[in-house]
C-alpha atoms as a PDB file:
ATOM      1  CA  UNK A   1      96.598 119.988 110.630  1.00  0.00           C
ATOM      2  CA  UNK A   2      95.455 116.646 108.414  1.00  0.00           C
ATOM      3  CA  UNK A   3      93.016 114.916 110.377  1.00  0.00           C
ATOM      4  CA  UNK A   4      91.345 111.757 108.802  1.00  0.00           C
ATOM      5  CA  UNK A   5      92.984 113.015 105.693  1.00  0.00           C
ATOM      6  CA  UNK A   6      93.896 111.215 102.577  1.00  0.00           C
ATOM      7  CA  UNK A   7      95.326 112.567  98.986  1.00  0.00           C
ATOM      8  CA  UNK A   8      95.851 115.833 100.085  1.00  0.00           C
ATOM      9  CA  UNK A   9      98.898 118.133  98.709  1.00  0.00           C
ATOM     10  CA  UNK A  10     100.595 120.526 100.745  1.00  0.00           C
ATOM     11  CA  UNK A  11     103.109 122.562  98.692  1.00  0.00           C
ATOM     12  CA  UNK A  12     105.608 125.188  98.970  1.00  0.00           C
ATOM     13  CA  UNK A  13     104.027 126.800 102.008  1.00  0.00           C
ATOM     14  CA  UNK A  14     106.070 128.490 104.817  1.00  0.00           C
ATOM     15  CA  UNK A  15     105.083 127.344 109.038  1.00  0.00           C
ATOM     16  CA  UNK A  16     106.994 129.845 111.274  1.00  0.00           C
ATOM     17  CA  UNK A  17     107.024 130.430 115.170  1.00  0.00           C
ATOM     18  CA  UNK A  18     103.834 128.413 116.233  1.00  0.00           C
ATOM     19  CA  UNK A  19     103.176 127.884 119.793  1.00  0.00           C
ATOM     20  CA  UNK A  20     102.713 124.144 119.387  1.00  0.00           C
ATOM     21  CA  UNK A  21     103.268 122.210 116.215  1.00  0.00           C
ATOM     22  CA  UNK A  22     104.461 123.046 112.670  1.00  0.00           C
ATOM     23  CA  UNK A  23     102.245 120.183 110.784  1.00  0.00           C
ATOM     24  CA  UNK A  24     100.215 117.453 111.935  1.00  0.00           C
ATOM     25  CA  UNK A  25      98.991 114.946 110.070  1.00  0.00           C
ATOM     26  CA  UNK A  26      96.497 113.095 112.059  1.00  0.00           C
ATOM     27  CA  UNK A  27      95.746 109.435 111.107  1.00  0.00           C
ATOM     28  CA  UNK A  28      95.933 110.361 107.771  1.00  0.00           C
ATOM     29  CA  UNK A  29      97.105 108.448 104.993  1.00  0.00           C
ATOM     30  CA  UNK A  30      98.299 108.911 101.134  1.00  0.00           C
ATOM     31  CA  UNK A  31      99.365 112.121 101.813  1.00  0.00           C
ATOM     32  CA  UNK A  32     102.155 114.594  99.750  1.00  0.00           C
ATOM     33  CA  UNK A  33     103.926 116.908 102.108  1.00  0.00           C
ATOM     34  CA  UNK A  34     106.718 119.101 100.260  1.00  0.00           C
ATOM     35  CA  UNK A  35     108.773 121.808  99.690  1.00  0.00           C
ATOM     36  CA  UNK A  36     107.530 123.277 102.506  1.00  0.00           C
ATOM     37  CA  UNK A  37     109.106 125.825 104.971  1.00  0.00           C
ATOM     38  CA  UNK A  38     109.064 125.221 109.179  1.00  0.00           C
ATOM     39  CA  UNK A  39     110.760 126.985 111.329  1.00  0.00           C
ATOM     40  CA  UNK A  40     111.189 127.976 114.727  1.00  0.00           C
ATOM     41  CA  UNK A  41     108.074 126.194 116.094  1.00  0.00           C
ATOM     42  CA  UNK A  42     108.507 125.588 119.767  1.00  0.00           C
ATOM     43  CA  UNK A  43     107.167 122.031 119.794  1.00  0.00           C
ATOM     44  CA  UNK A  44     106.926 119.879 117.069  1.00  0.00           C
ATOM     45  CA  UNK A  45     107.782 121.182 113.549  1.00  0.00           C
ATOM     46  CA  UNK A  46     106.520 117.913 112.073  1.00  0.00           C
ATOM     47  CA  UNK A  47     104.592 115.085 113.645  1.00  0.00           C
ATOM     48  CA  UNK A  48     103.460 112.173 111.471  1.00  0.00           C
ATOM     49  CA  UNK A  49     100.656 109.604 112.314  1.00  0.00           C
ATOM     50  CA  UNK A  50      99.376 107.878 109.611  1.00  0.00           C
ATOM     51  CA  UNK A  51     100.716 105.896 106.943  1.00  0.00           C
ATOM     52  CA  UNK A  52     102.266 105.496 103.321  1.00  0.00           C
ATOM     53  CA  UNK A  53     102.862 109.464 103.155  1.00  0.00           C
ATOM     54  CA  UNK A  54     105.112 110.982 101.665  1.00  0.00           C
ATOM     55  CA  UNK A  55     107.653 113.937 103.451  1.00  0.00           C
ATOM     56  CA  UNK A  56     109.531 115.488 100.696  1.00  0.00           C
ATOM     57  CA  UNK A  57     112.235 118.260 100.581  1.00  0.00           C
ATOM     58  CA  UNK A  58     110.987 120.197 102.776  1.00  0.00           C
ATOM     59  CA  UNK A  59     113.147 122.494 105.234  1.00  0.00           C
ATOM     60  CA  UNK A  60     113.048 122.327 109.120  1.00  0.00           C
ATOM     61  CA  UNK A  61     114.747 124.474 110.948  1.00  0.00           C
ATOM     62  CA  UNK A  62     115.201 126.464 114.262  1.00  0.00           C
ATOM     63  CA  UNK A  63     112.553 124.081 115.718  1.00  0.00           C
ATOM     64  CA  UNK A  64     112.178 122.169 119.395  1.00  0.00           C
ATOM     65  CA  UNK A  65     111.533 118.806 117.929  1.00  0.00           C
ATOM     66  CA  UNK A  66     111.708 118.050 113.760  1.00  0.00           C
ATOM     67  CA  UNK A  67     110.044 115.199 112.303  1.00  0.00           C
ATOM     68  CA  UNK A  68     108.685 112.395 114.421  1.00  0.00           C
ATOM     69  CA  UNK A  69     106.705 109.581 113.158  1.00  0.00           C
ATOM     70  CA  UNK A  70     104.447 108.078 115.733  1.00  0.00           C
ATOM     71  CA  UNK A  71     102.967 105.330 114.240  1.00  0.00           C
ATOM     72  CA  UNK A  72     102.852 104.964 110.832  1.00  0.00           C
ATOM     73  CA  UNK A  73     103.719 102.519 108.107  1.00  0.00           C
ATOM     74  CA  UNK A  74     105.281 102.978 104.464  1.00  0.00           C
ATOM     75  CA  UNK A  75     105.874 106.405 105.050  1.00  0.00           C
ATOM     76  CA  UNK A  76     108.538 107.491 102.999  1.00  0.00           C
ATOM     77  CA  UNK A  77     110.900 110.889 104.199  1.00  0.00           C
ATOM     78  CA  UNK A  78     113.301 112.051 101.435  1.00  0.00           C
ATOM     79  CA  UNK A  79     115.543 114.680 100.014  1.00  0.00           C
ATOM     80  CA  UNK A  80     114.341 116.822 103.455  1.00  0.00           C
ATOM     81  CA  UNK A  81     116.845 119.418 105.207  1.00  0.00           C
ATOM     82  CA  UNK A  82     117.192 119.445 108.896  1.00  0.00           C
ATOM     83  CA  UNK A  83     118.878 121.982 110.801  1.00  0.00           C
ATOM     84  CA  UNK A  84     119.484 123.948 114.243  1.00  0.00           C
ATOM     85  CA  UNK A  85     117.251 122.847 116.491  1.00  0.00           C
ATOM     86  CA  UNK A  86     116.435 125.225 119.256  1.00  0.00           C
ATOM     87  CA  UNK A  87     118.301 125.585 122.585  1.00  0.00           C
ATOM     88  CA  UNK A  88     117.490 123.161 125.027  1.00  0.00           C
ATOM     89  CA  UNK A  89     115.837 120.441 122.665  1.00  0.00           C
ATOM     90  CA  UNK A  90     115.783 116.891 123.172  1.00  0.00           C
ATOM     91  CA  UNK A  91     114.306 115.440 120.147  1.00  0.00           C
ATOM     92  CA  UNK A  92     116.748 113.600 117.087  1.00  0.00           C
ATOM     93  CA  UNK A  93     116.696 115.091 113.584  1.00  0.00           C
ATOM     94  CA  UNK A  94     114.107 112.864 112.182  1.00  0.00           C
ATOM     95  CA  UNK A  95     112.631 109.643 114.493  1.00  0.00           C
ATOM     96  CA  UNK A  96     110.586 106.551 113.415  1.00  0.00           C
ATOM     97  CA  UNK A  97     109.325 105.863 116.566  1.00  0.00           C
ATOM     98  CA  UNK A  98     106.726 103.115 115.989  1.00  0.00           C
ATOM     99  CA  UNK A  99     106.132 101.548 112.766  1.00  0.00           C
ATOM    100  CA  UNK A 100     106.525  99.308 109.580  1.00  0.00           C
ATOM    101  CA  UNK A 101     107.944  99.916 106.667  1.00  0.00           C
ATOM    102  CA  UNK A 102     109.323 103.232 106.742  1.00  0.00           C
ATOM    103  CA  UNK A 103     111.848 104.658 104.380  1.00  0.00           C
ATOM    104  CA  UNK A 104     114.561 107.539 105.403  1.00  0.00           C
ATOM    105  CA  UNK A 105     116.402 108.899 102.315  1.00  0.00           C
ATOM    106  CA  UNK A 106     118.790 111.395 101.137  1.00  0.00           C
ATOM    107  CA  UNK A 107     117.726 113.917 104.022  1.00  0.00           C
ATOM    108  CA  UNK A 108     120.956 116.229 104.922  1.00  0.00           C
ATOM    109  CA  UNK A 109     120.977 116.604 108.934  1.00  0.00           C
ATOM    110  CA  UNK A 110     122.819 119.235 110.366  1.00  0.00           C
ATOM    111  CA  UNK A 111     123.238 120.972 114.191  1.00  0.00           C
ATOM    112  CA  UNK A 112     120.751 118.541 115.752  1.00  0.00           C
ATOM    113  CA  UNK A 113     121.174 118.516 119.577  1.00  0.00           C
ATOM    114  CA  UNK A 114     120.450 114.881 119.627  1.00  0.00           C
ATOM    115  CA  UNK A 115     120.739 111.732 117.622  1.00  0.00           C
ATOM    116  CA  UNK A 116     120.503 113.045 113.405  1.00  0.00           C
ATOM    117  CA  UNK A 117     118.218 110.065 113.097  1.00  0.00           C
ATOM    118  CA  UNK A 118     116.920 107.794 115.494  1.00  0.00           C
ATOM    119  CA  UNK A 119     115.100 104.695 114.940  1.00  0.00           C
ATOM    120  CA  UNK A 120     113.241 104.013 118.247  1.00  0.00           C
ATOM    121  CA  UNK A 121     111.801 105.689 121.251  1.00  0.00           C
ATOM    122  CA  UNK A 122     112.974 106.849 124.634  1.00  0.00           C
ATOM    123  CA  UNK A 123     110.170 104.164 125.977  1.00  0.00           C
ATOM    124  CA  UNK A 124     112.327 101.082 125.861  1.00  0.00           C
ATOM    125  CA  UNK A 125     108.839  99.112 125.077  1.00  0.00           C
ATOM    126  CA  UNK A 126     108.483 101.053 121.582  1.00  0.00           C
ATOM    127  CA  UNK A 127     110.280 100.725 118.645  1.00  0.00           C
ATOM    128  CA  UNK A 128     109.405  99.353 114.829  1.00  0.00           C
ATOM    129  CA  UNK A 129     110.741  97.308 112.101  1.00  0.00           C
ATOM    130  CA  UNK A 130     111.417  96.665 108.616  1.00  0.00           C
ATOM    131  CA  UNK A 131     112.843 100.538 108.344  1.00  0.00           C
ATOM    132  CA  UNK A 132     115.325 101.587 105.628  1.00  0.00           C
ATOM    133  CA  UNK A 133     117.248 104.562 106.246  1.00  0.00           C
ATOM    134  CA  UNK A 134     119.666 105.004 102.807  1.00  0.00           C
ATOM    135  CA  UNK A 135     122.226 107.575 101.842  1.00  0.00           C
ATOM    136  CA  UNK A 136     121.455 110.222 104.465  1.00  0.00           C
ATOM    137  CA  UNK A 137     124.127 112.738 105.689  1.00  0.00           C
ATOM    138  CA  UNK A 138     124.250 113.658 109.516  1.00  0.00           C
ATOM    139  CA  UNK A 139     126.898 116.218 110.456  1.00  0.00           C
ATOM    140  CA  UNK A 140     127.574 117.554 114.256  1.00  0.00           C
ATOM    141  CA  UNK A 141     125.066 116.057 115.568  1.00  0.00           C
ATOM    142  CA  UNK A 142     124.931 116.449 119.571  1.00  0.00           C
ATOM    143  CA  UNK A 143     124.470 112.695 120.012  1.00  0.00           C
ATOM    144  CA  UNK A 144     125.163 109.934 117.844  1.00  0.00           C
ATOM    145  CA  UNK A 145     124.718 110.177 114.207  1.00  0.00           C
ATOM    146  CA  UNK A 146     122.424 107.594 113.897  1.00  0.00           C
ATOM    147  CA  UNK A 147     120.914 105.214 116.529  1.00  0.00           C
ATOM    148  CA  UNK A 148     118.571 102.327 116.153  1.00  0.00           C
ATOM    149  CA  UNK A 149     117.277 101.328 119.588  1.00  0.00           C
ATOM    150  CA  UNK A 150     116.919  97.231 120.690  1.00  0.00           C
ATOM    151  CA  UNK A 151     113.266  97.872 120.020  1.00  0.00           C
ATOM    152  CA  UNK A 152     113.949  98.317 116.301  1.00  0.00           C
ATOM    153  CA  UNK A 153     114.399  95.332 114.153  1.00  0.00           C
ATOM    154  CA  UNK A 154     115.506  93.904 110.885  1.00  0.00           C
ATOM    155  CA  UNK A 155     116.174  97.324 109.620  1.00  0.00           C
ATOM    156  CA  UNK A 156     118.591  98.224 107.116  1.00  0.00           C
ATOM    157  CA  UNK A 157     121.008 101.109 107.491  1.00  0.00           C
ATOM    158  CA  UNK A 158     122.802 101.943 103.640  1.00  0.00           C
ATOM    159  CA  UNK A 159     125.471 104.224 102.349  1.00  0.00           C
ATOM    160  CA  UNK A 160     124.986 106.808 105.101  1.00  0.00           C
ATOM    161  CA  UNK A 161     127.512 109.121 106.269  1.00  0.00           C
ATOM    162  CA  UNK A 162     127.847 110.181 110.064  1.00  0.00           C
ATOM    163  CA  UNK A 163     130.401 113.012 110.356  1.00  0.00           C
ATOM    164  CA  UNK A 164     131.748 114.911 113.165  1.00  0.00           C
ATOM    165  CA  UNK A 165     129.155 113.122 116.036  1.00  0.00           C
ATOM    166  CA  UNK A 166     129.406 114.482 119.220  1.00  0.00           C
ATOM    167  CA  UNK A 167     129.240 110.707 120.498  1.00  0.00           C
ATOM    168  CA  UNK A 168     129.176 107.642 118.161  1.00  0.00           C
ATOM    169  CA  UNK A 169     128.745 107.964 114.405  1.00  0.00           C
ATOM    170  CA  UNK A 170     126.232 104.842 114.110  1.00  0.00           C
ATOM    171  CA  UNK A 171     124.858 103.219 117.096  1.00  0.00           C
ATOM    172  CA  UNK A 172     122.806 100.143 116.055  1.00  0.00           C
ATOM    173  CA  UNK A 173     120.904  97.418 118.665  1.00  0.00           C
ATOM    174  CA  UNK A 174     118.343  96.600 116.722  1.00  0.00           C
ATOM    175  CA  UNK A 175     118.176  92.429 116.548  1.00  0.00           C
ATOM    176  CA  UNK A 176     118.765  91.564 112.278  1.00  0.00           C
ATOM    177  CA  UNK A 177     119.362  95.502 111.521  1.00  0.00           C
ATOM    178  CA  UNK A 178     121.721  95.471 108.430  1.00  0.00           C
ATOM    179  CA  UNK A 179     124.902  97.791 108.580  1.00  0.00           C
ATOM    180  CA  UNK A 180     126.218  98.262 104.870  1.00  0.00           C
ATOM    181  CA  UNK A 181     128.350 100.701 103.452  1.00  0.00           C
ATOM    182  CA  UNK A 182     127.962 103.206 105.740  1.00  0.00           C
ATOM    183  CA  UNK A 183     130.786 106.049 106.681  1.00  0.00           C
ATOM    184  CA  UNK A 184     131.544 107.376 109.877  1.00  0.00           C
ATOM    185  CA  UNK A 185     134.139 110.492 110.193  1.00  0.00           C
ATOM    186  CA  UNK A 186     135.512 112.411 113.624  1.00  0.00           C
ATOM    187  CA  UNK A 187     133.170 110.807 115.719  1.00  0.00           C
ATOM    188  CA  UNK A 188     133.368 112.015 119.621  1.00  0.00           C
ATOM    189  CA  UNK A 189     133.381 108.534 120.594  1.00  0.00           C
ATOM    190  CA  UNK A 190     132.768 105.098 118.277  1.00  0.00           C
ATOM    191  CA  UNK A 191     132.583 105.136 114.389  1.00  0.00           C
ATOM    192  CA  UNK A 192     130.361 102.502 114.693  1.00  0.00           C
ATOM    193  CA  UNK A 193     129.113 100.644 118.030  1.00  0.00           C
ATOM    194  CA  UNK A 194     127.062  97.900 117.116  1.00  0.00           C
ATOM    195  CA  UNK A 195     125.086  95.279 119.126  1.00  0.00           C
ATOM    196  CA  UNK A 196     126.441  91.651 118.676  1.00  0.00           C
ATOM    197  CA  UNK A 197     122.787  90.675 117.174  1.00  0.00           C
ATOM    198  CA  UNK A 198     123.247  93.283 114.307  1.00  0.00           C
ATOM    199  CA  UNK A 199     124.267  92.123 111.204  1.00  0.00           C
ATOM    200  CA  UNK A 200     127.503  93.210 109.050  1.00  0.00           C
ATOM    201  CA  UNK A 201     126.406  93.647 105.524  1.00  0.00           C
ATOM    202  CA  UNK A 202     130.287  95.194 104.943  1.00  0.00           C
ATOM    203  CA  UNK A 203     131.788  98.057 103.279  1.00  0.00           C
ATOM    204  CA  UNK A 204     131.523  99.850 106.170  1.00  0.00           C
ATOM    205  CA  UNK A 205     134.265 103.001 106.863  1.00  0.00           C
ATOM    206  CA  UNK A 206     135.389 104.027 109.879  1.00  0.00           C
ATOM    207  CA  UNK A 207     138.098 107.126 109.848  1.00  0.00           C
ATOM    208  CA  UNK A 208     139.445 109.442 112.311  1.00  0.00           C
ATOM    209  CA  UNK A 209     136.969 108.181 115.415  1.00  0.00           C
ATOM    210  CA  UNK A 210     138.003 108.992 119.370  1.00  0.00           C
ATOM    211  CA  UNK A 211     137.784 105.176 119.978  1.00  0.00           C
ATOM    212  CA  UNK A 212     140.815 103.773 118.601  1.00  0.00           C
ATOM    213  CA  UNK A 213     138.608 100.461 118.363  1.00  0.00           C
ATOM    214  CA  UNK A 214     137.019 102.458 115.457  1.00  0.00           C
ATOM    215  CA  UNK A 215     133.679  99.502 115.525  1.00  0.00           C
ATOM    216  CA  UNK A 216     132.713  97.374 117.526  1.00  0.00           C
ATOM    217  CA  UNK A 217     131.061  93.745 116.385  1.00  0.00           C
ATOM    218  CA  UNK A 218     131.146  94.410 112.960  1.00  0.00           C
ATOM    219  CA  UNK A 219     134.961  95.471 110.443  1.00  0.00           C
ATOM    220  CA  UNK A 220     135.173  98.651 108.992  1.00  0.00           C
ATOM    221  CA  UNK A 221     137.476  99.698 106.878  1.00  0.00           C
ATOM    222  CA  UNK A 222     140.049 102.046 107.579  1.00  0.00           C
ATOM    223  CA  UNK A 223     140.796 104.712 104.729  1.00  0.00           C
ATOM    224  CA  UNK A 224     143.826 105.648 104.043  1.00  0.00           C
ATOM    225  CA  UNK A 225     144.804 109.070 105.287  1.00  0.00           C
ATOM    226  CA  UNK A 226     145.440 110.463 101.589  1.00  0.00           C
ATOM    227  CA  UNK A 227     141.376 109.702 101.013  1.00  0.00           C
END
């Protein structure tokens, strides 16, 4: 655990099968967290509070809950691997649940019983803004791909691929949250269900969806079946 921690490294060291959490970092702040190893912790495998951190290609696995961030501002999570989460868990992939200024890149999401990433909090009275989740790949998730809750606004979602979502690919309610280029494939449900306040930055795909409608409130393209 970081508590009251700032410029501290933690590097290429291996968190397995603690009762509780992975790694904590406490109000901390200007922290480097990466290439790291956690797995099969049966709480959280990594719980953020603190800000302008950075979470970097690190591997989470086998765990109850993955990365949460609750609060904290210009963090930045990138190049990560998220997989498997335990039986029975309830927590996304990686979640900004309250914050500014956060940054969610080139993380590969895979198995997740719930959302890949979510953007929000179960409390409906909790959510942040100003997030930028880029060029992330969610596949199979149990839930949507990637859901921004009404709580979570002007965010930008950017070249991010949702593919075989047991619900919706991209769910987005967040008021002035940016959809652009994003790609969602085999969803169970929508490609892309957006809220009528979200806004359609285009280029966005939807292909091979349940939901004929393919998107809702914003066009998607269609590709053709020869790719």
């Amino acid at each position: 655990m970081l508590c009251s921690s700032r410029n501290v490294r933690v590097l290429h060291n291996t968190f397995r099968r603690n009762g509780e959490l992975g790694i904590h970092v406490g109000d901390s702040n200007h922290n480097l967290i990466k290439g790291n190893l956690i797995e099969r912790n049966q709480g959280i495998a990594f719980l953020m509070e603190g800000n302008r951190n950075q979470v970097k290609r690190n591997r989470i696995r086998h765990s109850e809950e993955n990365v949460i961030v609750l609060p904290g501002n210009g963090n930045v999570i990138a190049g990560n691997r998220v997989s498997s989460s335990l039986r029975g868990a309830i927590a996304p992939g990686i979640a900004i649940e309250d914050g500014r200024g956060n940054r969610v890149a080139r993380d590969v999401i895979v198995d997740v019983r719930e959302p890949g990433i979510f953007l929000g909090r179960v409390n409906p009275s909790i959510g942040g803004t100003n997030s930028v989740v880029r060029r992330n790949a969610v596949k199979n998730s149990g839930n949507d791909g990637s859901k921004s809750s009404r709580k979570t606004n002007h965010s930008l979602l950017k070249r991010n691929i949702a593919i075989g979502a047991r619900d919706d690919g991209f769910e987005v309610k967040g008021l002035g949250t940016e959809l652009t280029g994003n790609r969602a494939l085999r969803s169970g449900d929508l490609g892309i269900e957006a809220a009528r306040q979200v806004i359609d930055g285009g280029g966005n795909i939807a292909r091979h969806n349940a939901d004929p409608r393919q998107c809702t409130n914003i066009a998607c393209q269609r590709l053709r079946r020869n790719g």
